[in-house]
Protein backbone atom coordinates (compact mmCIF):
# COMPACT_ATOMS: atom_id res chain seq x y z
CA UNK A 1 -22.01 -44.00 15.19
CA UNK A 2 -20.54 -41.08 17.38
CA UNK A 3 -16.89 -40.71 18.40
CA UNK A 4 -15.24 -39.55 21.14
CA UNK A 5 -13.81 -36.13 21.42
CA UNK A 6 -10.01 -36.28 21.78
CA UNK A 7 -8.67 -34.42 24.38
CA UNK A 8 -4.60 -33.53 24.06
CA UNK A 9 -3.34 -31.91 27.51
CA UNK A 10 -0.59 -29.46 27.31
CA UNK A 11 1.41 -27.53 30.77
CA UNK A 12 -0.17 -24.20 30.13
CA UNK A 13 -2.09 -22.11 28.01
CA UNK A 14 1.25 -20.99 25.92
CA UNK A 15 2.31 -24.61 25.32
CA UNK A 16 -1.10 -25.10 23.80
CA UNK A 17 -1.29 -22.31 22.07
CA UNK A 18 2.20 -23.69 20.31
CA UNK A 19 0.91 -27.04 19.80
CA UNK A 20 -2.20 -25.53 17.91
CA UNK A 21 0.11 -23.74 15.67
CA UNK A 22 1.88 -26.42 14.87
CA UNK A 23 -0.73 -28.17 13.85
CA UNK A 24 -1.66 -25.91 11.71
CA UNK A 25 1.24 -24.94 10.49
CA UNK A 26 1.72 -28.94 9.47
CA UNK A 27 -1.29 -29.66 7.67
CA UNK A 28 -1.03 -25.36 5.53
CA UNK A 29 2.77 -27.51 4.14
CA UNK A 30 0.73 -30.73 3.28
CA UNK A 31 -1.65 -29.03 1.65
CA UNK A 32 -1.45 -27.83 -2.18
CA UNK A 33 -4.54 -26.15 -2.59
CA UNK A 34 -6.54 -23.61 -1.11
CA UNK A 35 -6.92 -23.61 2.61
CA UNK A 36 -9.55 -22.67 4.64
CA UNK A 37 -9.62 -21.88 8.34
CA UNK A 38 -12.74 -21.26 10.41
CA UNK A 39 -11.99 -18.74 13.92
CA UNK A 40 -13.52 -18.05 16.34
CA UNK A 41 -13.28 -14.69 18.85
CA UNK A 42 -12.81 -14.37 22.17
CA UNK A 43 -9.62 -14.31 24.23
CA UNK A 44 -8.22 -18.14 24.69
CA UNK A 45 -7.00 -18.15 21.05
CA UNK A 46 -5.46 -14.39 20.55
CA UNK A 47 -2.10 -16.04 21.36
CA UNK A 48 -2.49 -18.68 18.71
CA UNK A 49 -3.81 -15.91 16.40
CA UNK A 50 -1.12 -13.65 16.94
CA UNK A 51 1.49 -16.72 16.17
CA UNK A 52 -0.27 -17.75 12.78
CA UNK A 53 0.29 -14.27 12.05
CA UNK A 54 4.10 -13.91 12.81
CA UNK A 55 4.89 -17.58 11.80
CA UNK A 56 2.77 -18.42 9.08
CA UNK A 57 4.92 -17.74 5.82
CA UNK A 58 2.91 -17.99 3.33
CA UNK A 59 -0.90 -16.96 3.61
CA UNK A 60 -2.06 -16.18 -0.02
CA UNK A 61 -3.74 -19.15 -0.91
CA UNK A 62 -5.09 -19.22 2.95
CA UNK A 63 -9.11 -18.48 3.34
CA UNK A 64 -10.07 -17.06 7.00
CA UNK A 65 -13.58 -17.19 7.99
CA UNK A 66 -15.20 -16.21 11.01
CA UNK A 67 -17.09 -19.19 12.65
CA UNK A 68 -19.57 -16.78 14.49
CA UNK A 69 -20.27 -13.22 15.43
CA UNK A 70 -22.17 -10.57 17.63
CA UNK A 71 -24.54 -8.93 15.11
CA UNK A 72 -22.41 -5.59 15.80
CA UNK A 73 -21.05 -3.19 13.36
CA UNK A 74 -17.46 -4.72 13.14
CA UNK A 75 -15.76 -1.55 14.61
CA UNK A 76 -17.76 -2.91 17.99
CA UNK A 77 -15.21 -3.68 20.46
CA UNK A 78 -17.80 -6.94 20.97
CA UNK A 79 -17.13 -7.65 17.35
CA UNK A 80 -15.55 -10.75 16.52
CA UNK A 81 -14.64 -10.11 12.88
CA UNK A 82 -12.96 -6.73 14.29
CA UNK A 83 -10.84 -9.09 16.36
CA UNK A 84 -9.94 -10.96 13.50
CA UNK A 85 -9.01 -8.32 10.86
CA UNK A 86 -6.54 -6.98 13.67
CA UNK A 87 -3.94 -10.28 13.81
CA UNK A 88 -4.52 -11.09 10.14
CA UNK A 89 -5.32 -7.82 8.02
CA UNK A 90 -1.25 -7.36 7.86
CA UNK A 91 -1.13 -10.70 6.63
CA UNK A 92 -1.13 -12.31 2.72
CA UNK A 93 -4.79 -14.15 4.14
CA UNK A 94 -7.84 -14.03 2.01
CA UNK A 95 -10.54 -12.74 4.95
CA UNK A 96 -14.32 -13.20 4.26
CA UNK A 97 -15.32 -11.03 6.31
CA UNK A 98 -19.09 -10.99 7.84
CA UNK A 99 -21.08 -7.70 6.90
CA UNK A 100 -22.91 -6.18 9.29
CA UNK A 101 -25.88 -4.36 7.28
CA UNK A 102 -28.08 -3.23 10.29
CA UNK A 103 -31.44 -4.67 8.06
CA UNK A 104 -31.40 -8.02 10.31
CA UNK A 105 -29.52 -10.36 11.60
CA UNK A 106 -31.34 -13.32 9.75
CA UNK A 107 -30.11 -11.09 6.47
CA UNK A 108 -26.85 -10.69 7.16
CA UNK A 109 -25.87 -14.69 8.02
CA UNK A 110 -27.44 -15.65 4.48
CA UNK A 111 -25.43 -13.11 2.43
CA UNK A 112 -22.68 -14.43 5.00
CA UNK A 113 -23.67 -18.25 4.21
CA UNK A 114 -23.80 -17.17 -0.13
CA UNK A 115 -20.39 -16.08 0.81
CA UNK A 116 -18.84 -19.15 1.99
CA UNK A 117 -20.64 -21.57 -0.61
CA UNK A 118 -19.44 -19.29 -3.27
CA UNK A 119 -16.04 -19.04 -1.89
CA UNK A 120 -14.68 -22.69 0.18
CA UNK A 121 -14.91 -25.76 -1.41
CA UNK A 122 -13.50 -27.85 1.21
CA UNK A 123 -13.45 -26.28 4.87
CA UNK A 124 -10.31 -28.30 6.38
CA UNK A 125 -10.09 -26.83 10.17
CA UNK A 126 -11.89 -24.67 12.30
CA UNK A 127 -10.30 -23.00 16.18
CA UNK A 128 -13.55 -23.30 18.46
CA UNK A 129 -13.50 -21.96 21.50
CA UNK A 130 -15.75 -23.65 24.46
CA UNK A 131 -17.65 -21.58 27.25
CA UNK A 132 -18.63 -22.75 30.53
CA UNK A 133 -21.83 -23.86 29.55
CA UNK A 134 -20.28 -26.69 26.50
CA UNK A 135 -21.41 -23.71 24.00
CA UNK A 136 -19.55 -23.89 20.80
CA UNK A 137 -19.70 -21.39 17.99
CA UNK A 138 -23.01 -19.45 18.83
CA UNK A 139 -24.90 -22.45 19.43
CA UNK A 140 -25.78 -21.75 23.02
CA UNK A 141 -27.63 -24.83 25.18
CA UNK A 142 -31.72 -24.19 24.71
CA UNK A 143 -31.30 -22.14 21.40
CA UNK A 144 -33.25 -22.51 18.53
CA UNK A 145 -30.10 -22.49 15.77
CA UNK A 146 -28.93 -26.37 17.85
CA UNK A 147 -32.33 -27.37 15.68
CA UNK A 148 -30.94 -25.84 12.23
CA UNK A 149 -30.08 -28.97 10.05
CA UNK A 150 -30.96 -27.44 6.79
CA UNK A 151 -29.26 -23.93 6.70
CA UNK A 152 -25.06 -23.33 7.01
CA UNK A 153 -24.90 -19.93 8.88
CA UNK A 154 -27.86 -18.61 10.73
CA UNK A 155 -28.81 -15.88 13.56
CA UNK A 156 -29.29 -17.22 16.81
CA UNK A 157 -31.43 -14.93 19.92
CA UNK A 158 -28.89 -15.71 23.22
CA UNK A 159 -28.95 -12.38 24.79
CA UNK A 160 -26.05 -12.80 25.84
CA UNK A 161 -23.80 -9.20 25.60
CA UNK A 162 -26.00 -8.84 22.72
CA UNK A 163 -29.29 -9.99 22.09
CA UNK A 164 -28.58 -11.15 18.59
CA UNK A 165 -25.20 -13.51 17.17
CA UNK A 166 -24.86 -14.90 13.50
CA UNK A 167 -23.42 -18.36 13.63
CA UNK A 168 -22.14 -21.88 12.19
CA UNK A 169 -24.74 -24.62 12.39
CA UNK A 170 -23.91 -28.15 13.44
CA UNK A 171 -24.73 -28.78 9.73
CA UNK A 172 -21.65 -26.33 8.47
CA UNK A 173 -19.56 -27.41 11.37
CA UNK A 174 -19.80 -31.16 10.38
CA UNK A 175 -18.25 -29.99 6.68
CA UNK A 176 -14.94 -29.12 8.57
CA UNK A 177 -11.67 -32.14 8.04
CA UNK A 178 -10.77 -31.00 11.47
CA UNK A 179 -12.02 -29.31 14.32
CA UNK A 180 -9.54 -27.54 17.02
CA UNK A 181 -11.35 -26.94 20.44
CA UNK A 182 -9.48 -24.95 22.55
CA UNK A 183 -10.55 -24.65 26.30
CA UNK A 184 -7.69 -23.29 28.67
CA UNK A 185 -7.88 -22.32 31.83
CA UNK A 186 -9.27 -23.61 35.25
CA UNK A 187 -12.66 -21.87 34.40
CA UNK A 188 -13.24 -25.05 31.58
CA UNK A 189 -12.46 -27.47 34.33
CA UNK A 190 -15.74 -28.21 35.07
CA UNK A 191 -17.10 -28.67 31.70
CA UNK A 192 -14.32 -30.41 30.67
CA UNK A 193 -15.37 -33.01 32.88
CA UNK A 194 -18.84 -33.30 31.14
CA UNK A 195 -16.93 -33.56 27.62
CA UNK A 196 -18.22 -37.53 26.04
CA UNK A 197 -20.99 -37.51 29.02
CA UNK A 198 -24.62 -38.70 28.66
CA UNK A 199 -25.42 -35.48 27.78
CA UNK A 200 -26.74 -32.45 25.73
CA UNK A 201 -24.76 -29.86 25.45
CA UNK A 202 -23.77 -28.75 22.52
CA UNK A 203 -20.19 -29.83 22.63
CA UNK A 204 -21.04 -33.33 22.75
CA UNK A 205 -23.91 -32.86 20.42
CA UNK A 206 -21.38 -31.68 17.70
CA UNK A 207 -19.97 -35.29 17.96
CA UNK A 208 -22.87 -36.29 16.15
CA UNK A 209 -22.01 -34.12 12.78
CA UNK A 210 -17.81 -34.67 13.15
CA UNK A 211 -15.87 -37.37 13.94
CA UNK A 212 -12.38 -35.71 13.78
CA UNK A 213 -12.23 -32.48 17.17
CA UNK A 214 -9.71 -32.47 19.31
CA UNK A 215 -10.19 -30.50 22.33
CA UNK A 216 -6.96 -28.66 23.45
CA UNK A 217 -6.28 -28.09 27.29
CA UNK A 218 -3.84 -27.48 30.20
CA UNK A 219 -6.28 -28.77 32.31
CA UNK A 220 -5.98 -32.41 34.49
CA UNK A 221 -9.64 -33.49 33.88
C-alpha cells in the first residue's frame, strides 16, 4: 500500500526554508544518538543549508551525507559535495564525503555505498530537491538506476551537465525515517501538480519505497 506525499505550503521560499529548519532542528533535540542527514545540491536548499549551519548548536554527533553527485572532482563548481563542504566544513558535522577517483563512476558509488553501510545505522532524514521533470536524487525519468532494487548508491548515465552522476537508489532512499522534498519556486508549479498522479515519475514512484516525504512549497497547487 502506497501513501500520499504530503505537501505543507509556506508564503515564500524563506518561510520554507525556516520551516525546514525547524524541523530539523526538532527532531536533532529528540534525538540521543547519532544523526544522520542525507543533502542534496543545487540552489533551492542553500538557504536552509546556510541556517543549519548558523543555528544548529551542536553538530558532533551529526552525520552529513550527500544524497547524489556529478561524477566531478569535488573542486568542480558542478560538484555537489563541494557545495556541501562550503556551509558545513566550519561546522562540528561528521561529512562523508564522496571521492571522486577518476577510475569510474560505477567505482566510486560502491566505495561511496561501503562508506555509508560502514558508517549510518539508521538514516533518519534526507533534503531532496525536485526538478521539473519529478527527478529526485539522480534518478532521472527513463534511467536505468529507477530499476536498481538491489544496490544502495549507484552511477546513473543522464547527460545532463555531465554525462555521468553517482546517486541514492529508491532502495537507499526507502531506509530514510523522513524524507524533506523541497520544491520552491513557480518553475515546480507544474510538476507539483502531477505530485500523487497516475503516474511515473520518479517522485511518485519513490512513494512506493517511503511512506513518510513531505514535499515543501510556496506554491498554490
Amino acid at each position: 500500500m502506497t501513501h500520499d506525499i504530503n505537501i505543507h505550503h509556506e508564503d515564500n521560499h524563506e518561510s520554507a526554508s525556516s520551516y525546514l529548519l525547524e524541523e530539523i532542528k526538532n527532531l536533532l533535540v529528540n534525538s540521543n544518538r547519532d544523526f544522520s542527514i542525507g543533502l542534496s545540491g543545487g540552489n533551492t536548499p542553500k538557504l536552509t543549508y546556510s541556517m543549519m549551519a548558523e543555528k544548529l548548536d551542536d553538530l558532533s554527533k551529526t552525520f552529513l551525507w550527500t544524497i547524489d553527485d556529478r561524477w566531478v572532482e569535488e573542486d568542480n563548481e558542478l560538484s555537489n559535495q563541494r557545495m556541501i563542504n562550503e556551509y558545513f566544513e566550519r561546522t562540528e558535522a561528521n561529512i562523508l564525503k564522496f571521492e571522486f577517483t577518476s577510475s569510474s563512476p560505477e567505482s566510486d558509488a560502491k566505495k561511496y555505498e561501503d562508506k555509508l553501510k560502514s558508517t549510518i545505522q539508521i538514516f533518519d532524514v534526507a533534503i531532496l530537491g525536485m526538478g521539473e521533470d519529478g527527478h529526485v536524487a539522480s534518478l532521472f525519468p527513463g534511467t536505468k538506476a529507477l530499476e536498481n532494487n538491489d544496490s544502495l548508491y549507484v552511477a546513473n548515465e543522464v547527460n545532463i551537465k555531465t554525462k555521468w552522476r553517482v546517486t541514492s537508489t529508491f532502495h537507499l532512499l526507502g531506509k530514510i525515517e523522513k524524507i524533506y522534498v523541497l520544491a520552491t519556486g513557480e518553475s515546480k508549479k507544474n510538476i507539483l501538480k502531477s505530485v500523487n498522479g497516475e503516474n511515473d515519475l520518479p517522485i511518485n514512484l519513490l512513494k512506493n519505497y517511503s511512506k513518510n516525504i513531505e514535499i515543501i512549497t510556496d506554491q498554490i497547487i
